[in-house]
Protein backbone atom coordinates (compact mmCIF):
# COMPACT_ATOMS: atom_id res chain seq x y z
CA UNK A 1 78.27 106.44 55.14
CA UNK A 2 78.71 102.58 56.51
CA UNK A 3 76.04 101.54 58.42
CA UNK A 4 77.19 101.57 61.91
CA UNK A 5 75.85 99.01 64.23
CA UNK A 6 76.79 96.45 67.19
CA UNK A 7 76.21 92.74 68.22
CA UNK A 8 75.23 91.80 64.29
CA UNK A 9 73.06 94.63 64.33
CA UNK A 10 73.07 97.06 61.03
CA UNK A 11 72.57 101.05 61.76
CA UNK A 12 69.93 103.14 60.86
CA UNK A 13 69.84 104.34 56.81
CA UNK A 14 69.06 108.07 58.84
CA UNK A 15 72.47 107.87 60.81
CA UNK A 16 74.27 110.67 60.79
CA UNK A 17 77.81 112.96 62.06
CA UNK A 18 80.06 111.77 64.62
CA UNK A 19 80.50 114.46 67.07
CA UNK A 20 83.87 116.95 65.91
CA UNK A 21 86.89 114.72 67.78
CA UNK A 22 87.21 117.67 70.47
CA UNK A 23 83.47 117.67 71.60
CA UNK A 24 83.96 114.04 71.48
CA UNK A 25 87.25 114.09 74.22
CA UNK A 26 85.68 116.76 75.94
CA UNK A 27 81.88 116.03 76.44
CA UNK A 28 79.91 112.67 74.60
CA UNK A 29 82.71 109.92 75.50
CA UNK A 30 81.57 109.97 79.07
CA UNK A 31 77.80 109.42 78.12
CA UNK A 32 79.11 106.28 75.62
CA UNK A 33 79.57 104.25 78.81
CA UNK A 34 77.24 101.94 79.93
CA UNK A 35 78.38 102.84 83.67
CA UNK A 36 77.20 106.51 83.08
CA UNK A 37 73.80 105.04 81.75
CA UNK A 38 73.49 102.84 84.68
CA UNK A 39 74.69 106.11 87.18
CA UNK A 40 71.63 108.08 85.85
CA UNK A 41 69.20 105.52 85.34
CA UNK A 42 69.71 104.93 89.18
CA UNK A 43 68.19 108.49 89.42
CA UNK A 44 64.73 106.83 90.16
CA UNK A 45 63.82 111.49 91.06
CA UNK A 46 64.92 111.79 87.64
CA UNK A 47 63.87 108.46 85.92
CA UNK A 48 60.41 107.91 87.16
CA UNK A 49 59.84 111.97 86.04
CA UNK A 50 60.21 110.49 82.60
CA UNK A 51 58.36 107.63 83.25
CA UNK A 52 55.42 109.38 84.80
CA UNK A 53 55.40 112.42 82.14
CA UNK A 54 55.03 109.83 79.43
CA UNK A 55 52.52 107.25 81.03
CA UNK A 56 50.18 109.38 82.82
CA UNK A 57 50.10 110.96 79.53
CA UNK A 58 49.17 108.59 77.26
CA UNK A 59 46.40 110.10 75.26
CA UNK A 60 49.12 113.26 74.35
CA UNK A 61 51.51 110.32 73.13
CA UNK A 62 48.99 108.13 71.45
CA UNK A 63 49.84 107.40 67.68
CA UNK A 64 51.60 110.55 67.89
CA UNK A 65 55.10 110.86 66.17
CA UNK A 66 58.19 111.42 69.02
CA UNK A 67 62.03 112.63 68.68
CA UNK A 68 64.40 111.51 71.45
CA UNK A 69 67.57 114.14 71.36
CA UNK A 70 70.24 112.04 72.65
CA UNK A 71 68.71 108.80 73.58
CA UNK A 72 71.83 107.44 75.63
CA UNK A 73 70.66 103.67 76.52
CA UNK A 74 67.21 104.16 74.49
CA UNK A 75 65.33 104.49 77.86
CA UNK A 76 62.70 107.44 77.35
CA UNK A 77 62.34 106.27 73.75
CA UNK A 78 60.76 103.26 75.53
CA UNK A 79 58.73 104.98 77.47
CA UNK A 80 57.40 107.15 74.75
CA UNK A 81 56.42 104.19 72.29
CA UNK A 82 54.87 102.09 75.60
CA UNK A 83 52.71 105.36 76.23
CA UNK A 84 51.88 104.77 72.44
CA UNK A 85 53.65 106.95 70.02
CA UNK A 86 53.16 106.09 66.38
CA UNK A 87 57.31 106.41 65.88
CA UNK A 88 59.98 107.05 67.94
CA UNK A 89 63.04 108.40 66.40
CA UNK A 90 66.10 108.08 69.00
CA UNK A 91 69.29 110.05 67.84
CA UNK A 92 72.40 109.46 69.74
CA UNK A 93 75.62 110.95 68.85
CA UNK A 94 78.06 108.43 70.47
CA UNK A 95 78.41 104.34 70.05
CA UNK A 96 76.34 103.74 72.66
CA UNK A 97 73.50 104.24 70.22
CA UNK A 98 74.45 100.12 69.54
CA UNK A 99 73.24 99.18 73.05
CA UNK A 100 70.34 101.73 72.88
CA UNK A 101 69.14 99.07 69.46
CA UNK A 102 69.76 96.13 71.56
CA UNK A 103 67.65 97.24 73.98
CA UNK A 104 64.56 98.27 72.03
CA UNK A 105 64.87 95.18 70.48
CA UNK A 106 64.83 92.82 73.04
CA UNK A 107 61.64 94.95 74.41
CA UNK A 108 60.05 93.99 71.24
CA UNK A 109 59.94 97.78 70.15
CA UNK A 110 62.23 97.48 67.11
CA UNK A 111 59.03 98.12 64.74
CA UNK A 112 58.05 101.48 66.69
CA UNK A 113 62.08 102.95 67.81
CA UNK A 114 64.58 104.01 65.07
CA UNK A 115 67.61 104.46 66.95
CA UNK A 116 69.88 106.61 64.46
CA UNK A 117 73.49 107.31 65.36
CA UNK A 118 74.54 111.01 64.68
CA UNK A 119 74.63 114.73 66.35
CA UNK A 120 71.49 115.80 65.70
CA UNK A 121 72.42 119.02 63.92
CA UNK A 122 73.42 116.67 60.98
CA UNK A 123 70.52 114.23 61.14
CA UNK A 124 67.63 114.25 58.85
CA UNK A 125 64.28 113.08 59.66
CA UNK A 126 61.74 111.77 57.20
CA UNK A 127 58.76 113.36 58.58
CA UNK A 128 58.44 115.94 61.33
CA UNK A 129 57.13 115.07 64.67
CA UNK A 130 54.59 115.81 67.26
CA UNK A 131 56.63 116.00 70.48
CA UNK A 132 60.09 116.50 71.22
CA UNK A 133 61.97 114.62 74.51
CA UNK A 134 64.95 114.84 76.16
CA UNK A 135 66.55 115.01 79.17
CA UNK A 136 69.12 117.69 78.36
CA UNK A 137 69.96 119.28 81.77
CA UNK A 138 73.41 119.73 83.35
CA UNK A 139 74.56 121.23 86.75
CA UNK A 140 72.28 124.61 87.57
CA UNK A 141 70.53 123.73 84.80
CA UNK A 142 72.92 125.03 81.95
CA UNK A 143 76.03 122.95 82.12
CA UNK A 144 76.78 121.37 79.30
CA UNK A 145 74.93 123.43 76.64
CA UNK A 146 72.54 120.49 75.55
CA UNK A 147 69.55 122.76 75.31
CA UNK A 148 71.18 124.38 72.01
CA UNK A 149 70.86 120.55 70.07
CA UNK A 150 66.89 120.83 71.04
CA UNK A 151 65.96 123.71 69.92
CA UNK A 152 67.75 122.80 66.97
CA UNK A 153 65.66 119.98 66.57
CA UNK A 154 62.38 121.99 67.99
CA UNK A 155 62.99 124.59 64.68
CA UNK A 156 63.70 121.53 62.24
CA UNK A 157 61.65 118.89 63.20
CA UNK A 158 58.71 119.84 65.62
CA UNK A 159 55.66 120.51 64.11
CA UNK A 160 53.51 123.95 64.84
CA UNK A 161 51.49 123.17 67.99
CA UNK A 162 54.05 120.59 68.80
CA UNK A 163 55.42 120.14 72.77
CA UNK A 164 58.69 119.72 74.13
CA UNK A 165 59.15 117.21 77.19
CA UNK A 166 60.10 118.72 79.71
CA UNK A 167 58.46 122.19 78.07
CA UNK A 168 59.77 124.66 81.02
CA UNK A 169 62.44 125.16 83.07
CA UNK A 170 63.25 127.53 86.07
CA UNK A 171 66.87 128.35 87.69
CA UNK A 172 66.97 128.94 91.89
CA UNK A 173 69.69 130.63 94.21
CA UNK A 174 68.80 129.55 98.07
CA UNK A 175 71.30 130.93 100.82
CA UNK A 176 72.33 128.47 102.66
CA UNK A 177 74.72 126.79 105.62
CA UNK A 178 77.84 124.66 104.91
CA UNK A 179 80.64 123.25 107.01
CA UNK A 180 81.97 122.58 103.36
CA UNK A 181 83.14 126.43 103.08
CA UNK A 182 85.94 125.99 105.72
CA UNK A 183 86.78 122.68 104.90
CA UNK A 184 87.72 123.83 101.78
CA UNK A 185 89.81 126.93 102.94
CA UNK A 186 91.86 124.39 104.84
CA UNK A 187 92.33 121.84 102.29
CA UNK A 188 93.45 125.20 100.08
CA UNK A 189 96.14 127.02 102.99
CA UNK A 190 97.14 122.85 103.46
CA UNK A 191 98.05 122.82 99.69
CA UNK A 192 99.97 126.61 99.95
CA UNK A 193 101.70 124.89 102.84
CA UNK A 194 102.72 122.19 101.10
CA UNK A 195 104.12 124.15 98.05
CA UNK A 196 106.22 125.37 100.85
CA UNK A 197 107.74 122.72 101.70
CA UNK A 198 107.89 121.41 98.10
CA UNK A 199 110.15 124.53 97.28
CA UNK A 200 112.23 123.76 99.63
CA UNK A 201 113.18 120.23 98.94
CA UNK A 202 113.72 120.98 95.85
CA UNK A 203 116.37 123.47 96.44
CA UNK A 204 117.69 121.21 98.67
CA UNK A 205 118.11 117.84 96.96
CA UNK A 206 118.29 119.28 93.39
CA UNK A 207 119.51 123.01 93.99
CA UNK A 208 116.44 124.59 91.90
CA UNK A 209 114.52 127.72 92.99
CA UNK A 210 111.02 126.70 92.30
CA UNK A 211 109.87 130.12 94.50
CA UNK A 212 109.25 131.89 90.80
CA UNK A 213 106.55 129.91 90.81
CA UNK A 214 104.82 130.35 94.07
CA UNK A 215 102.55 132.99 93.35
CA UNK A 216 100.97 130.72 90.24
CA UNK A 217 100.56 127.91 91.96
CA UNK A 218 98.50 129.67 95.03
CA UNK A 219 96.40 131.55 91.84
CA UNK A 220 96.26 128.08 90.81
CA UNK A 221 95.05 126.26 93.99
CA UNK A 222 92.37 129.55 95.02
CA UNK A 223 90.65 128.69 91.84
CA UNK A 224 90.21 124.85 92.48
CA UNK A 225 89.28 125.33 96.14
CA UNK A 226 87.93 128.87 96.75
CA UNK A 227 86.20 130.19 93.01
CA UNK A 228 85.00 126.21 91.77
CA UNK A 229 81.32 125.04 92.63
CA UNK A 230 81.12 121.81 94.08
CA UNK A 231 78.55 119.17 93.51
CA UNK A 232 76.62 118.89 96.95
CA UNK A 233 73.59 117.10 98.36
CA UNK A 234 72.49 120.05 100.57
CA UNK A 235 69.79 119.15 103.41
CA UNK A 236 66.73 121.64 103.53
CA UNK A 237 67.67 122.31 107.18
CA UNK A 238 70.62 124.09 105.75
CA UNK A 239 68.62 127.13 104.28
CA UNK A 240 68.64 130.35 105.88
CA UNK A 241 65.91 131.62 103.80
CA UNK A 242 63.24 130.67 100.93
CA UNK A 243 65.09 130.74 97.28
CA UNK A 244 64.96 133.23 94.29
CA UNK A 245 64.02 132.23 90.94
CA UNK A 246 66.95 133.67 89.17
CA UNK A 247 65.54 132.40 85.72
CA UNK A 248 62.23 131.00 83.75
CA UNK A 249 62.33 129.54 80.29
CA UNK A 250 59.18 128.34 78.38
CA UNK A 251 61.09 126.38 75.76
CA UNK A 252 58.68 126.35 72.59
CA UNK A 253 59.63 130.10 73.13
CA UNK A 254 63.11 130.45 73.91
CA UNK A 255 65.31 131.32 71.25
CA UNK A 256 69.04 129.88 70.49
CA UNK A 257 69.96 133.95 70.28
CA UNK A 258 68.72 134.17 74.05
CA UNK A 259 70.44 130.86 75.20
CA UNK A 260 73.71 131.62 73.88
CA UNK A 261 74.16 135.02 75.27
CA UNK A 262 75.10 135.67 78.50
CA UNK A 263 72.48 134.88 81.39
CA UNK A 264 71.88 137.83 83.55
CA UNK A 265 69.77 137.92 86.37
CA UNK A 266 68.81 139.54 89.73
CA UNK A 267 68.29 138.39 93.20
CA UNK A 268 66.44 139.40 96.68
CA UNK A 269 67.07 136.66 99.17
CA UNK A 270 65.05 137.35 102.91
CA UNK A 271 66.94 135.39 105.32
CA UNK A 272 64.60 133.75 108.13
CA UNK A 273 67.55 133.04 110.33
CA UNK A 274 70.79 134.77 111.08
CA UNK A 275 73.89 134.05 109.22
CA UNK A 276 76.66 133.97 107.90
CA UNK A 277 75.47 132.65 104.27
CA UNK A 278 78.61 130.57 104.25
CA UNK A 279 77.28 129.72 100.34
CA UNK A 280 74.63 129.73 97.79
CA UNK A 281 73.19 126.85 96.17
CA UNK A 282 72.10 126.92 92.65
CA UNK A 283 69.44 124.33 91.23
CA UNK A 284 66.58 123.63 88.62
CA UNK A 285 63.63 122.13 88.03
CA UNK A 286 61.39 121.49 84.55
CA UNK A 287 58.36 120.92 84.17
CA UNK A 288 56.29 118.36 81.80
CA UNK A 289 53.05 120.20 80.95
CA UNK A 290 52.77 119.92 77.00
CA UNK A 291 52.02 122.60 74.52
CA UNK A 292 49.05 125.03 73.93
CA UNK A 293 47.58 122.59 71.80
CA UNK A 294 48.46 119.56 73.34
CA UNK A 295 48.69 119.81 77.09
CA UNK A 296 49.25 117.66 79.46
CA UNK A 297 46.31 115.88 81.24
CA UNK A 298 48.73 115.25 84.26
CA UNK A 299 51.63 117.52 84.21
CA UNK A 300 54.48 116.24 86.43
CA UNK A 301 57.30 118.18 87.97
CA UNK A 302 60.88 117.09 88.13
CA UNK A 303 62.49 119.39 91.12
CA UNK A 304 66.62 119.46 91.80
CA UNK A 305 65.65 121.32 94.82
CA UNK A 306 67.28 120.51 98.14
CA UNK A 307 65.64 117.11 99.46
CA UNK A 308 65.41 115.18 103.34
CA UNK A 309 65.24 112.12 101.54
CA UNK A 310 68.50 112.94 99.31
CA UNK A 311 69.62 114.75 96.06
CA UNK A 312 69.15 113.68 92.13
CA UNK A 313 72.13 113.11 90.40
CA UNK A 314 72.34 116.52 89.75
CA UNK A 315 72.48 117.42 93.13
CA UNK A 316 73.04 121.43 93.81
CA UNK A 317 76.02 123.60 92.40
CA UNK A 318 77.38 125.62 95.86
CA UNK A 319 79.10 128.55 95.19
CA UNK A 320 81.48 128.80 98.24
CA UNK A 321 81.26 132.46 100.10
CA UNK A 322 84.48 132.78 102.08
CA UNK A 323 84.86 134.99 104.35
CA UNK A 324 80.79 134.89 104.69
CA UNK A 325 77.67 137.23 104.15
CA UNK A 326 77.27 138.72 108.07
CA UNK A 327 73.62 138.70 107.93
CA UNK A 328 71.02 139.08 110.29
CA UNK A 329 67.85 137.47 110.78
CA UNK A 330 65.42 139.75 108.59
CA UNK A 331 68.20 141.34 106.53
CA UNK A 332 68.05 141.09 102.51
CA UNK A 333 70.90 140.01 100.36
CA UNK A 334 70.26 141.65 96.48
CA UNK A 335 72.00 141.15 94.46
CA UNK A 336 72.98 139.67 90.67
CA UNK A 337 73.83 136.79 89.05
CA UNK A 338 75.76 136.27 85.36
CA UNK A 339 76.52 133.25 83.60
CA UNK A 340 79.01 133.18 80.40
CA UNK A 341 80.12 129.85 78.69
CA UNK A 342 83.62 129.11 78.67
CA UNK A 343 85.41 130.60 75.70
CA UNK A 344 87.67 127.25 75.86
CA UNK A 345 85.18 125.08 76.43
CA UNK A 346 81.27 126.29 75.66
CA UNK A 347 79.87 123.38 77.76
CA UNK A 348 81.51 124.90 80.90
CA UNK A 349 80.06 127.69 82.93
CA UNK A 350 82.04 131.19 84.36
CA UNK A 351 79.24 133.18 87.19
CA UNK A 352 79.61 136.27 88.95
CA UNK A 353 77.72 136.86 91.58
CA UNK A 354 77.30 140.89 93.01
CA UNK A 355 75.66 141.46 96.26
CA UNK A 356 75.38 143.11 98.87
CA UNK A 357 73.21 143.56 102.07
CA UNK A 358 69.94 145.49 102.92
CA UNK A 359 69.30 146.07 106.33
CA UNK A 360 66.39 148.41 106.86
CA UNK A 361 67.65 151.20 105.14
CA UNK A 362 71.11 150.46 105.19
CA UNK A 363 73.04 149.05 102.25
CA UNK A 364 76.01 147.21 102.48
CA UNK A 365 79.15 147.78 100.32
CA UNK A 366 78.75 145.71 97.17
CA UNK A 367 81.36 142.73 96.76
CA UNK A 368 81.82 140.43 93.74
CA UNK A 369 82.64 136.76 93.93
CA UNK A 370 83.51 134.74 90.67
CA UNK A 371 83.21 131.10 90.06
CA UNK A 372 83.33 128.32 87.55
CA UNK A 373 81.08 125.16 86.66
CA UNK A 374 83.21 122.26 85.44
């Protein structure tokens, strides 16, 4: 293979695979961008987690060897080789691995950073490494399916009593408040309406019957407005109740077997005030604590939780309940929660979410709602 590199800048002799031209279209061109760097580098929640998880850890880094699964700009590659890794190897599948070597160059860490160019699944290291870091995590978590090319690299690369940073990671369902429910079911019966009148122009100006399709489009339009989660940056004030954990991973343990298969999970959510639950909000956190054999002296959180002071990049996935959960102060919502990937698209997320409502001894009738993560 060429070496591949930018600004007069040769690649690395342990470059590897360009992603297959579909993933490329459908998932890594949008990280190749140094605007999407820039977007979550601005995440100082998610940035300084990095930061803080590599130098108030220093002695777990020291002279120790580190692999960065998909560097992006280079940044926590940095980080590791400041909190004084040995070698950093930084794999990046797209071309922004060129800026990612002009930046550890002009930090003067050209000596300790390899930046190679490849999917990791293709990429060969010469020596196996100590820790593993990345910031893999999509909306509720899952999104995307970058947690696959880790523990890729985790059973290739990482060496026994090796850690992975961030090392855990737990999944949350919160009932919550929204004006953003309605909204949406009039932006939806404002697009039906307009079909309407669509249809009839038309037939008017061009003497076609587009009413065949009428029924399609309104399938079409429900699942955009009513059965798509939306990116929100919920306020805490909007919970009517504390959350569930839905999941918990330890990820030296988790298994690509158990990640690809279909999460299932249950739910009990107490609501502390009255309803309706006009949605639920799905989000994440991970935590930086090291391995068994390498812990962390000072283990930092990194929480996607609702905030006062404003959401990560990440924000929370709502899952839009219309009509809403009728729920009394006191009541119980159980329930379950399954997540597939996307048979067209395996970075994409379908959930169905069964509940139904407890109220002393009285169970509601179960209803299903089904939504997708784009």
């Amino acid at each position: 293979m060429a070496a591949r590199g930018g600004a007069g800048r040769a690649g690395s002799k342990l470059d590897g695979a360009a992603p297959d031209s579909t993933d490329m279209a459908n998932y890594f061109i949008t990280y190749s961008y140094l605007y999407h760097q820039k977007d979550m580098l601005e995440d100082h929640k998610r940035t300084g987690a990095y930061y803080n998880a590599c130098i108030q850890n220093m002695a777990q880094f020291k002279d120790k060897v580190v692999l960065d699964v998909g560097t992006g700009s280079g940044i926590l590659a940095i980080f590791a080789a400041r909190a004084g890794a040995r070698k950093v190897y930084a794999v990046e599948a797209t071309d922004m691995a060129k800026h990612a070597r002009r930046l550890v160059a002009a930090q003067g860490l050209a000596g300790t950073v390899e930046v190679i160019q490849g999917v990791i699944e293709s990429v060969e290291l010469p020596e196996q490494v100590d820790i593993i870091i990345s910031e893999w995590m999509g909306y509720f978590l899952l999104r995307e399916s970058m947690l696959d090319s880790v523990l890729v690299a985790r059973n290739k690369f990482l060496k026994p009593g090796g850690a992975l940073y961030p090392s855990h990671a737990r999944m949350f369902l919160a009932p919550i408040t929204t004006n953003q429910t309605q909204r949406r079911q009039a932006e939806l019966e404002a697009a039906v309406d307009g079909w309407s009148d669509f249809v009839r122009e038309v037939k008017q100006y061009y003497d076609v019957d587009m009413s065949c399709l009428t029924e399609a489009y309104q399938e079409e339009q429900a699942d955009y407005f009513s059965r798509t989660a939306a990116w929100a940056d919920v306020h805490p004030s909007q919970a009517l109740g504390p959350p569930a954990c839905l999941k918990s991973y330890d990820l030296l343990m988790l298994t690509l077997e158990e990640l690809k298969a279909d999460l299932q999970a249950s739910f009990k959510l107490r609501l502390l005030q009255p309803g309706p639950v006009e949605a639920l909000a799905g989000y994440f956190d991970v935590q930086f604590r090291g391995s068994p054999e390498n812990p962390a002296d000072s283990p930092v959180t990194l929480t996607t939780a609702p905030d006062p002071t404003g959401a990560t990049h990440w924000g929370q996935q709502v899952f839009f309940m219309h009509p809403g959960i009728q729920a009394d102060e006191g009541t119980t919502i159980e329930g379950s929660l399954s997540m597939s990937r996307r048979s067209d698209n395996h970075r994409l997320m379908d959930v169905v979410v069964k509940h139904k409502v407890i109220t002393g001894l009285r169970e509601g009738q179960e209803r299903t709602d089904l939504f997708h993560i784009e």
